[in-house]
C-alpha atoms as a PDB file:
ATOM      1  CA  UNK A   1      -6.605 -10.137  51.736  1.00  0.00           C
ATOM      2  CA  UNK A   2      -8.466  -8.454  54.690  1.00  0.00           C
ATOM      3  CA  UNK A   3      -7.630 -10.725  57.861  1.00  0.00           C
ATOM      4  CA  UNK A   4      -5.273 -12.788  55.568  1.00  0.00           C
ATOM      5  CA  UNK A   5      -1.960 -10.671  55.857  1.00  0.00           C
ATOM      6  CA  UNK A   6       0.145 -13.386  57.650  1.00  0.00           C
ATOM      7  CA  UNK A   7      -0.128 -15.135  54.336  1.00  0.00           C
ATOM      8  CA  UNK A   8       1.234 -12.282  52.741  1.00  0.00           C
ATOM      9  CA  UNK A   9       5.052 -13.346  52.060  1.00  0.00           C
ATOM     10  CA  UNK A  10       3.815 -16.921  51.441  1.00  0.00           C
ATOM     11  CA  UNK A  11       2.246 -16.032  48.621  1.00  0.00           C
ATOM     12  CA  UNK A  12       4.798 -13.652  47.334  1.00  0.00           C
ATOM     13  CA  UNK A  13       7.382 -16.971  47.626  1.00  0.00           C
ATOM     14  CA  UNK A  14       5.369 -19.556  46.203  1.00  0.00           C
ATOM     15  CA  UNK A  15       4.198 -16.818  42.779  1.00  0.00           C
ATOM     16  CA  UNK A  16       8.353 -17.361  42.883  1.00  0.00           C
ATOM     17  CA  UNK A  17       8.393 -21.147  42.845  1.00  0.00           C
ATOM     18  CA  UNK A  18      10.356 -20.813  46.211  1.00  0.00           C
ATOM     19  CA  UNK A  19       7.816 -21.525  48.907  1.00  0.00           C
ATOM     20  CA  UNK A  20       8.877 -25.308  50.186  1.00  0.00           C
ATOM     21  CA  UNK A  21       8.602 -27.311  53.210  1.00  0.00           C
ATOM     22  CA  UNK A  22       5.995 -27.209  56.193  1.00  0.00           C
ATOM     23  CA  UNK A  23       5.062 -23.324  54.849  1.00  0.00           C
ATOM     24  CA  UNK A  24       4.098 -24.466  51.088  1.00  0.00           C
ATOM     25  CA  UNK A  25       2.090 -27.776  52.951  1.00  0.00           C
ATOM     26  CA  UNK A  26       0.505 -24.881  55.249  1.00  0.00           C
ATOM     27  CA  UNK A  27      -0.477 -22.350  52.488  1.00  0.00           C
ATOM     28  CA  UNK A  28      -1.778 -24.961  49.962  1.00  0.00           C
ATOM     29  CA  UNK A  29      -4.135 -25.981  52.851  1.00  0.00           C
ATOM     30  CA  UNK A  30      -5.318 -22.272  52.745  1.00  0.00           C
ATOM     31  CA  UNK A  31      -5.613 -21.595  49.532  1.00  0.00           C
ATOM     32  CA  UNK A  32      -7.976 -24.419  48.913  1.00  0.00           C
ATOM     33  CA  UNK A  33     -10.469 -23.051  51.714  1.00  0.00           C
ATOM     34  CA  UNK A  34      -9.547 -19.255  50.521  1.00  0.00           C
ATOM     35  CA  UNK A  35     -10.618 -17.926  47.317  1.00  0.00           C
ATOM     36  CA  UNK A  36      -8.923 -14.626  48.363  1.00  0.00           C
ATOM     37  CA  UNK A  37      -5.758 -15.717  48.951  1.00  0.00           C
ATOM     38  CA  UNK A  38      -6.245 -17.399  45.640  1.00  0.00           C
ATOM     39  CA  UNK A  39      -7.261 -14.528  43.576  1.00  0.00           C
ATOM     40  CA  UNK A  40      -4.000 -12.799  45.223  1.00  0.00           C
ATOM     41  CA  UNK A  41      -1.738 -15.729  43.744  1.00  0.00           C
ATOM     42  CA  UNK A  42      -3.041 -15.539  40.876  1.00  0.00           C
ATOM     43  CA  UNK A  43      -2.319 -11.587  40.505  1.00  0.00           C
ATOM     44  CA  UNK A  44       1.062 -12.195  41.786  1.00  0.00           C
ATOM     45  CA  UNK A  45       1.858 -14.844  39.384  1.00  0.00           C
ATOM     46  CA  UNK A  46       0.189 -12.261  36.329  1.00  0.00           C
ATOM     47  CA  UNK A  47       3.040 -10.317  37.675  1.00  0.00           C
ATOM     48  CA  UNK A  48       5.432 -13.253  37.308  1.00  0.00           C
ATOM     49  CA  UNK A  49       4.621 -13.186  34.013  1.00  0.00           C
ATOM     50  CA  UNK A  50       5.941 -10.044  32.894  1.00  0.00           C
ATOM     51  CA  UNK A  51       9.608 -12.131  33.278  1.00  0.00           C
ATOM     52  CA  UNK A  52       9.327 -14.340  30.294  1.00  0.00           C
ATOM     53  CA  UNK A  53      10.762 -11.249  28.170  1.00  0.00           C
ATOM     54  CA  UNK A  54      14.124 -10.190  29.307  1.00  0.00           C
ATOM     55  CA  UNK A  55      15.673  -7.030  28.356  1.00  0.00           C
ATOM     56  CA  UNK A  56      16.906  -4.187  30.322  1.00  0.00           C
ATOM     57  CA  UNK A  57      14.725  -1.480  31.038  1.00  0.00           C
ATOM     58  CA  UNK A  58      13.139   0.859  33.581  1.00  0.00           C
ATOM     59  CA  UNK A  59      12.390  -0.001  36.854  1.00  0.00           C
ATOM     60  CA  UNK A  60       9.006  -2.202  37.866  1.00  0.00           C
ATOM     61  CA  UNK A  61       5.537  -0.401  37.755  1.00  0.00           C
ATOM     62  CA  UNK A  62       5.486   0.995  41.281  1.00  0.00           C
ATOM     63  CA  UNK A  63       1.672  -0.228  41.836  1.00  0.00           C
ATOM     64  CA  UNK A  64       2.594  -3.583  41.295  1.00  0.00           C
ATOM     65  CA  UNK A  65       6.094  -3.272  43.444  1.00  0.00           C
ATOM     66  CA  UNK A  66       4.087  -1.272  46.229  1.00  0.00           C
ATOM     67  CA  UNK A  67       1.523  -3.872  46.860  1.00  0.00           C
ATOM     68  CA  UNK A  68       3.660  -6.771  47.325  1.00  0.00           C
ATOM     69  CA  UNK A  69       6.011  -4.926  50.014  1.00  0.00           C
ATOM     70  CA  UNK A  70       2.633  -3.844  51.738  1.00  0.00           C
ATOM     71  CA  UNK A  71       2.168  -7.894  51.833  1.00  0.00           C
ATOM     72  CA  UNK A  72       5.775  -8.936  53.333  1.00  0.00           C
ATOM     73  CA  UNK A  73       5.717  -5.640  55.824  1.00  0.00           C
ATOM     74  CA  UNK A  74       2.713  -7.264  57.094  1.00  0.00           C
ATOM     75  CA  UNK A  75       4.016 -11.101  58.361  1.00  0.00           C
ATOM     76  CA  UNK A  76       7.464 -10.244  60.521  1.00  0.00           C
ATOM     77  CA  UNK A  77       9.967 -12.872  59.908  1.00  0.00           C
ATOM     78  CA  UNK A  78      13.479 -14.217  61.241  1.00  0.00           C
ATOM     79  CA  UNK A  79      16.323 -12.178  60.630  1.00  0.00           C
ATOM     80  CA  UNK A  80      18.168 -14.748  58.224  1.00  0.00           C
ATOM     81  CA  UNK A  81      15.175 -15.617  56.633  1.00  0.00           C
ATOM     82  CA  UNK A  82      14.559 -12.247  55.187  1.00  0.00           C
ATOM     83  CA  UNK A  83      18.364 -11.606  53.940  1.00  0.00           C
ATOM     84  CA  UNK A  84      17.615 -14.456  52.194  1.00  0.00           C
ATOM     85  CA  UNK A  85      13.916 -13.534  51.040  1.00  0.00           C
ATOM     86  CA  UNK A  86      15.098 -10.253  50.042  1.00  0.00           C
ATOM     87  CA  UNK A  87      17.778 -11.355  47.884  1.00  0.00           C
ATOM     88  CA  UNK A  88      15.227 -13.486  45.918  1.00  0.00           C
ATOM     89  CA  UNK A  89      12.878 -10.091  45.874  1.00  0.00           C
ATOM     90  CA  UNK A  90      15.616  -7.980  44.485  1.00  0.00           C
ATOM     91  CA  UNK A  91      15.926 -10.340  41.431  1.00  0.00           C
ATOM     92  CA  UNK A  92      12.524 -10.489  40.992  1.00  0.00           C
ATOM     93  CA  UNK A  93      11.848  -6.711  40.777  1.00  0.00           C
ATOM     94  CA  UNK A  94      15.124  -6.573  38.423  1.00  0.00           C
ATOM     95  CA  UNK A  95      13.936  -9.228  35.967  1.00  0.00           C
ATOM     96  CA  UNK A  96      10.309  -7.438  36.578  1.00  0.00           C
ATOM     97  CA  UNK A  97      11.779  -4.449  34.837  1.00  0.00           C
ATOM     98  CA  UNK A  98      13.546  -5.807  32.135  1.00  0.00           C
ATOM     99  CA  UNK A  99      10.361  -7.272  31.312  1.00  0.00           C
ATOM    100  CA  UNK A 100       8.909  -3.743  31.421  1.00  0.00           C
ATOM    101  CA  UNK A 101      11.167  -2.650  28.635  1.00  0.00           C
ATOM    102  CA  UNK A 102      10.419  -5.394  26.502  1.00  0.00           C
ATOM    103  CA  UNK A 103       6.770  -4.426  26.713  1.00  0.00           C
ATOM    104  CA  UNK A 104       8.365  -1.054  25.804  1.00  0.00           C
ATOM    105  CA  UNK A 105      10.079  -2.318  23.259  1.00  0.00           C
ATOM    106  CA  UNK A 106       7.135  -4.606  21.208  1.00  0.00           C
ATOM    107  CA  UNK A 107       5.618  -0.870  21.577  1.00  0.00           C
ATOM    108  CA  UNK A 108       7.248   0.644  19.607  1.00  0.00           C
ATOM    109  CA  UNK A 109       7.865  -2.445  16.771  1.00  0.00           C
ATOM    110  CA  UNK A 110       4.408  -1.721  16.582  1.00  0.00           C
ATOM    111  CA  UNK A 111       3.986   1.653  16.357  1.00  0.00           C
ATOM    112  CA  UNK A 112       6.827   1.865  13.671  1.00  0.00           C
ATOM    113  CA  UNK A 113       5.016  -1.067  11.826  1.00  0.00           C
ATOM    114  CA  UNK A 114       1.670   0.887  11.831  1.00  0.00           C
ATOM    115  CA  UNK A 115       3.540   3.974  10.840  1.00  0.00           C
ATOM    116  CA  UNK A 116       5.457   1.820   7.160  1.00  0.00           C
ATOM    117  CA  UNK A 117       1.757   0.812   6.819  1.00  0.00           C
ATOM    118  CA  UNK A 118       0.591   4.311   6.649  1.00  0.00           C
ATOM    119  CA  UNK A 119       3.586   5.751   4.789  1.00  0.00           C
ATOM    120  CA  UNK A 120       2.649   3.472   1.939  1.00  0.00           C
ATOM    121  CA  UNK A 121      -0.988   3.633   2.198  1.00  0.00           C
ATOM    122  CA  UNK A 122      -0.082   7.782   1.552  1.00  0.00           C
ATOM    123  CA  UNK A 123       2.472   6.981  -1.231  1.00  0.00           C
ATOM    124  CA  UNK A 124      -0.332   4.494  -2.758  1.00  0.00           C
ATOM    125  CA  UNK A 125      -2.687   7.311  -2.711  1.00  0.00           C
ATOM    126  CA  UNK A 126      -0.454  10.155  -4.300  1.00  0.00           C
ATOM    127  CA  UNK A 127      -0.036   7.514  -7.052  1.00  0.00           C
ATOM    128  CA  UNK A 128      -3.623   6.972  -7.642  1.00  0.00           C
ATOM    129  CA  UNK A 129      -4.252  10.645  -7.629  1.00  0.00           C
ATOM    130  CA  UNK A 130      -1.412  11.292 -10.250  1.00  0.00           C
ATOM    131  CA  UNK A 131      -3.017   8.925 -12.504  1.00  0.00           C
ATOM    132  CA  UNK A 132      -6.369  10.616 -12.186  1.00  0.00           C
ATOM    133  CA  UNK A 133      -4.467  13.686 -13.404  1.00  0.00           C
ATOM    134  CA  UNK A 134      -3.225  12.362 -16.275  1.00  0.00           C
ATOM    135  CA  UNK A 135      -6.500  10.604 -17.222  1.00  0.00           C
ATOM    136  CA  UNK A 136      -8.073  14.042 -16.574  1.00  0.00           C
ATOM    137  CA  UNK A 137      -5.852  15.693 -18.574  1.00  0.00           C
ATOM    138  CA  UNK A 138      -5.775  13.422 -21.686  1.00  0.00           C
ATOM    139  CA  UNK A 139      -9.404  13.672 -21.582  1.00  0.00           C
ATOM    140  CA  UNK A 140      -9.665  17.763 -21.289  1.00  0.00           C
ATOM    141  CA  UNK A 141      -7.501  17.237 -24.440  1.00  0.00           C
ATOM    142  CA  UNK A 142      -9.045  14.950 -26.486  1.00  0.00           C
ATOM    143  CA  UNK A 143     -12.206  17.704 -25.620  1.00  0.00           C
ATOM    144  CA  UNK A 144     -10.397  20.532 -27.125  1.00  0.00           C
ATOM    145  CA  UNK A 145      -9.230  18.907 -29.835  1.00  0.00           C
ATOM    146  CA  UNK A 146     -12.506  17.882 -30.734  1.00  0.00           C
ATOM    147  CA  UNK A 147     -14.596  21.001 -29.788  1.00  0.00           C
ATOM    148  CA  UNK A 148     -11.940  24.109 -30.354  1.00  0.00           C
ATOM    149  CA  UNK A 149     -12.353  26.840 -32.827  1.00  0.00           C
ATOM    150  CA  UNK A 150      -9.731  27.012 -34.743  1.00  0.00           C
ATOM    151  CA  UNK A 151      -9.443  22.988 -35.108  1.00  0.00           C
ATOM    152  CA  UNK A 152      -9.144  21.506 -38.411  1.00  0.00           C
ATOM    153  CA  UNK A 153     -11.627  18.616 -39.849  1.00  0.00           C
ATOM    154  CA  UNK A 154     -10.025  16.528 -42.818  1.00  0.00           C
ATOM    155  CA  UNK A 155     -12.811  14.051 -44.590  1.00  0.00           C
ATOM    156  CA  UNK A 156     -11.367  11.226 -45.781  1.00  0.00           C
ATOM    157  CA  UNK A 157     -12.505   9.491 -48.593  1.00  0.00           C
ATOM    158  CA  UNK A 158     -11.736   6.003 -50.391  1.00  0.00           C
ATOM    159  CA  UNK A 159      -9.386   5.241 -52.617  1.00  0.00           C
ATOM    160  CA  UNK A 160      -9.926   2.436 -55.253  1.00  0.00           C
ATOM    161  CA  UNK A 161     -12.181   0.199 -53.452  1.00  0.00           C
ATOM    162  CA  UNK A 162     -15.562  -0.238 -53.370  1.00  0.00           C
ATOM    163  CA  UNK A 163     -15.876  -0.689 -50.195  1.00  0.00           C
ATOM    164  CA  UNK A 164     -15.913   2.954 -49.695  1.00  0.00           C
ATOM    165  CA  UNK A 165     -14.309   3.263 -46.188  1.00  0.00           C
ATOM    166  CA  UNK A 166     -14.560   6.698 -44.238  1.00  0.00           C
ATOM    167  CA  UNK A 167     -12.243   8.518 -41.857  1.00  0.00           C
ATOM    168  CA  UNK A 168     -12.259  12.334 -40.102  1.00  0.00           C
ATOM    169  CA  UNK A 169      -9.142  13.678 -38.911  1.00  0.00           C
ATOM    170  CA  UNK A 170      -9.659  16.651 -35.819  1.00  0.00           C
ATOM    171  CA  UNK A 171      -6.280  18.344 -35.880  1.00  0.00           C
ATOM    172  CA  UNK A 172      -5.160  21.106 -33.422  1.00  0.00           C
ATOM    173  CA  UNK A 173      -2.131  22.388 -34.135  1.00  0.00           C
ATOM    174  CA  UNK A 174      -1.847  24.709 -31.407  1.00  0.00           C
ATOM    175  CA  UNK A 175      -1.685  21.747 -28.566  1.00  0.00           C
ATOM    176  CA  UNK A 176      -0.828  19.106 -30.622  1.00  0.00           C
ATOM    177  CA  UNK A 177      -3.909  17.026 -30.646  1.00  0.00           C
ATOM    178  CA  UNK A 178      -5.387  14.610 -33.581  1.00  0.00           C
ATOM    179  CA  UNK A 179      -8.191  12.359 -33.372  1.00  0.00           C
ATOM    180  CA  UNK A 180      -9.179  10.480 -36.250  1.00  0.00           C
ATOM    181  CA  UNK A 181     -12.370   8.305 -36.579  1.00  0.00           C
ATOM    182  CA  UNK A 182     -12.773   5.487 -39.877  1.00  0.00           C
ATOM    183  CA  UNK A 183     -15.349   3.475 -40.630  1.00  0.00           C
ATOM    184  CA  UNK A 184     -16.008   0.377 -43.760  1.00  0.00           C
ATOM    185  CA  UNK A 185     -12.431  -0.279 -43.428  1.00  0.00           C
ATOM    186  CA  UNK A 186     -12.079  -3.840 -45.293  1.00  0.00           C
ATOM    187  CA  UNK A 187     -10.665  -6.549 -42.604  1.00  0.00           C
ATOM    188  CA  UNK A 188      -6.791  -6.873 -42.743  1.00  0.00           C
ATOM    189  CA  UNK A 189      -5.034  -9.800 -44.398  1.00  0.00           C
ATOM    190  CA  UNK A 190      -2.647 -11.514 -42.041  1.00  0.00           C
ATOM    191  CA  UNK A 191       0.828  -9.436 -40.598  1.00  0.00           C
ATOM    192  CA  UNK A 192      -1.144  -6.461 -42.272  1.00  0.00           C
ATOM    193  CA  UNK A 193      -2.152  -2.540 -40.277  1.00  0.00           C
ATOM    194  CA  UNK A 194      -3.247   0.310 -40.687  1.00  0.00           C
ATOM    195  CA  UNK A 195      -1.098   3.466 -40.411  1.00  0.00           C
ATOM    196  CA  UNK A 196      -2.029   6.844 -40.559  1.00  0.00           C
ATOM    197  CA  UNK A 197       0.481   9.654 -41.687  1.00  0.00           C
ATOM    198  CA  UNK A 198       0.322  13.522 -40.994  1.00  0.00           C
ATOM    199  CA  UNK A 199       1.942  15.285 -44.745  1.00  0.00           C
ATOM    200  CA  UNK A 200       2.938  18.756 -43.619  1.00  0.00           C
ATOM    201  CA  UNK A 201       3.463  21.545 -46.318  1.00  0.00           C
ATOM    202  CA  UNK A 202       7.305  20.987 -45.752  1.00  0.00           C
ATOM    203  CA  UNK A 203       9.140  18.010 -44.684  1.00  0.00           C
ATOM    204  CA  UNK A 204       8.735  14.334 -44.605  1.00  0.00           C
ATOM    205  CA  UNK A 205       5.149  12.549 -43.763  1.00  0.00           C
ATOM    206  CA  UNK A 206       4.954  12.305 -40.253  1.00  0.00           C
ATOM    207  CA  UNK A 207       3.578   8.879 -38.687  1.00  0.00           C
ATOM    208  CA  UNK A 208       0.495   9.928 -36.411  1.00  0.00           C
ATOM    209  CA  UNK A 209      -0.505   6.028 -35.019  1.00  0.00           C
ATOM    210  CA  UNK A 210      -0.750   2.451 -36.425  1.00  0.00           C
ATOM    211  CA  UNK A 211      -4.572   1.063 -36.064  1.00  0.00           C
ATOM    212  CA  UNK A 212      -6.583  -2.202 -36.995  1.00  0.00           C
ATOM    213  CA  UNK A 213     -10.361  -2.023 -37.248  1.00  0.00           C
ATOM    214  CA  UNK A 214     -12.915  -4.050 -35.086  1.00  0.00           C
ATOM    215  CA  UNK A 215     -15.433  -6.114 -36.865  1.00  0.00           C
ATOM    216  CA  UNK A 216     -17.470  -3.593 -38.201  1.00  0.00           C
ATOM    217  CA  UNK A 217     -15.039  -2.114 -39.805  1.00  0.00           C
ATOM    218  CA  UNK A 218     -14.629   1.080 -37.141  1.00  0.00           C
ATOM    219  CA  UNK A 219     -11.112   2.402 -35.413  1.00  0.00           C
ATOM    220  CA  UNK A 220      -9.798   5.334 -33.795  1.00  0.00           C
ATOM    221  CA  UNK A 221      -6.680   7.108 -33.205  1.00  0.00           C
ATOM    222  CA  UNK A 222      -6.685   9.645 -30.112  1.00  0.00           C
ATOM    223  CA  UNK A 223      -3.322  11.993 -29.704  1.00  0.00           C
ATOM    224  CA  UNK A 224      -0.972  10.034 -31.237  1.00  0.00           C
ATOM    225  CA  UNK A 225       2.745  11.789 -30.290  1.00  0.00           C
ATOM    226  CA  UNK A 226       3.147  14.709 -32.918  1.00  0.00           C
ATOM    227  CA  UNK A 227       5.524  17.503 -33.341  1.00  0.00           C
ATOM    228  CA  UNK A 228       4.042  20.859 -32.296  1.00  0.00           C
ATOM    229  CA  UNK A 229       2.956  23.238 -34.360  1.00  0.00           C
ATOM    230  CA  UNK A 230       2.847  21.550 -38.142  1.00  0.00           C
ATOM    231  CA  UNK A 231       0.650  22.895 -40.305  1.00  0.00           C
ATOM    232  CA  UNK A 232      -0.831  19.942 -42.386  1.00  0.00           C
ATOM    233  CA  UNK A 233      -1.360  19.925 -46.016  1.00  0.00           C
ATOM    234  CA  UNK A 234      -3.248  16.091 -46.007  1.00  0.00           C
ATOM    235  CA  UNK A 235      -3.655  12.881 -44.142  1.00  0.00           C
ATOM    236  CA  UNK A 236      -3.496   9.894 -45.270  1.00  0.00           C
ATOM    237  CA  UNK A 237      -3.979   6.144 -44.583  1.00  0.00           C
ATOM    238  CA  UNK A 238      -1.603   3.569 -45.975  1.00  0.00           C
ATOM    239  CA  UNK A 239      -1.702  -0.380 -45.497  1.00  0.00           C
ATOM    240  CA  UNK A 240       1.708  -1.566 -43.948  1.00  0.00           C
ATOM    241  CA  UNK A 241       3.418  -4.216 -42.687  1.00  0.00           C
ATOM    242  CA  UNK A 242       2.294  -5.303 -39.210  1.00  0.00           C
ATOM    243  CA  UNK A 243       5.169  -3.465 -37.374  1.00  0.00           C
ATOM    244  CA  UNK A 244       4.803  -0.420 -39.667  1.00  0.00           C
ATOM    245  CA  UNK A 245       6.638   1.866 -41.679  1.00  0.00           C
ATOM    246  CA  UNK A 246       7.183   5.034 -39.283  1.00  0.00           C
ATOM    247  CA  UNK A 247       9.703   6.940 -40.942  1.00  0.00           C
ATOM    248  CA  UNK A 248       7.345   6.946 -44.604  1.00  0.00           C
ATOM    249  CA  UNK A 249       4.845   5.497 -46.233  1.00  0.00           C
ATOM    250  CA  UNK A 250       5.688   2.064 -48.003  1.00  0.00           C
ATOM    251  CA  UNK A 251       1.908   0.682 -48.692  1.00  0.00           C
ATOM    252  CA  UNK A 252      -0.449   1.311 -50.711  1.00  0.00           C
ATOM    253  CA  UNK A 253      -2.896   3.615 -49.921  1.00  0.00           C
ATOM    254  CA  UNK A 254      -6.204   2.941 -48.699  1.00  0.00           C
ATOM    255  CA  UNK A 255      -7.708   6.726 -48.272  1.00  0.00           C
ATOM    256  CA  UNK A 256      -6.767  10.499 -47.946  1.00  0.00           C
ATOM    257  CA  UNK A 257      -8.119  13.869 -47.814  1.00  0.00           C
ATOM    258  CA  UNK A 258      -6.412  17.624 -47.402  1.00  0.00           C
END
């Protein structure tokens, strides 16, 4: 703006919309011969800008507010003309902070936004890593139960069928844990399963999983819910209804070993 100040207060009026008459016909002249007096609209009008948001806030950045006085001190003017001029500057500076606040205020939607994102990222997370423990810990069972010393391995053998079908039982009784492996079992006929049973020395037989076999005749039951501690006198395998029997055997029975 260097040997441009008498412009100064123009320009501050016409980033307004205010500038008319013989002084917006004289400045328009200018600015088409000036590319500094354009580049100083133009920053003035950025400031303009800052009004399309209204709210109520703190006052105007004082960088902004200091170089446009610097421009007006610059041009003297009438008396009347600056009352006037400086009535139009107050509400400019006011609406210039309200806009200030609403930058303030799409702040911190923001920051509150990014902060839900990262609360749920964290609650995503612990969820993840609490199903890793369980997997983890199912698996460490399943281990024991096939690998501890004092676990219990039931052969199971065929019963009147020539198929001769196969199943192991690995039952800890100290944690609980069974897992039983068959193999040659015959396909099922239709609404038909597979249940295996737990018979303790005392008390009723004990339902330990339902199962169907895969094509080749194989299936598996890991840690199916049992009471703790029973000491087992056999397992067996019955053929049930589809939904099961549960509470006791009600099929016939397909294999069983003590």
């Amino acid at each position: 703006m260097s040997g441009h100040e008498q412009y100064g207060e123009d320009l501050a009026l016409m980033s307004l919309g205010t500038l008319e008459g013989d002084a917006r016909v004289e400045l328009e002249k200018h600015l088409a011969t000036c590319s500094s007096c354009r580049r100083e609209l133009e920053r003035l009008r950025g400031d303009m800008a800052l009004m399309a948001m209204s709210a109520v806030g703190p006052r105007p950045p004082q960088r902004s507010r200091q170089r446009l006085l610097e421009a007006i001190a610059k041009e003297p003017r009438a008396a009347t003309a600056g009352a006037g001029r400086g009535r139009g500057f107050q509400w400019w500076w006011t609406a210039l902070g309200w806009a200030a606040a609403a930058l303030m205020l799409l702040v911190v939607i923001q920051l509150s936004q990014a902060n839900r994102g990262l609360r749920e990222a964290v609650a995503s997370l612990g969820s993840m890593v609490g199903q890793q423990r369980i997997e983890l810990e199912d698996a460490k069972r399943v281990a024991d139960t096939l690998t501890g010393k004092d676990v219990q391995t039931v052969t199971l053998v065929a019963a009147k069928t020539q198929q001769q079908p196969q199943g192991k039982a690995f039952y800890l009784r100290s944690k609980s844990g069974l897992v039983f492996v068959a193999n040659n079992l015959p396909p099922l006929a239709p609404e038909k399963i597979y249940e295996l049973w737990l018979i303790p020395n005392e008390g009723k037989p004990i339902a330990a999983g339902l199962f169907k076999p895969d094509a080749h005749g194989s299936a598996t039951v890991v840690n199916p819910p049992l009471p703790a501690g029973v000491e087992p006198k056999a397992f067996v395998v019955t053929l049930e209804p589809e939904s099961g029997s549960h509470d006791a055997p009600r099929g016939s029975a397909v294999m069983g070993g003590a």
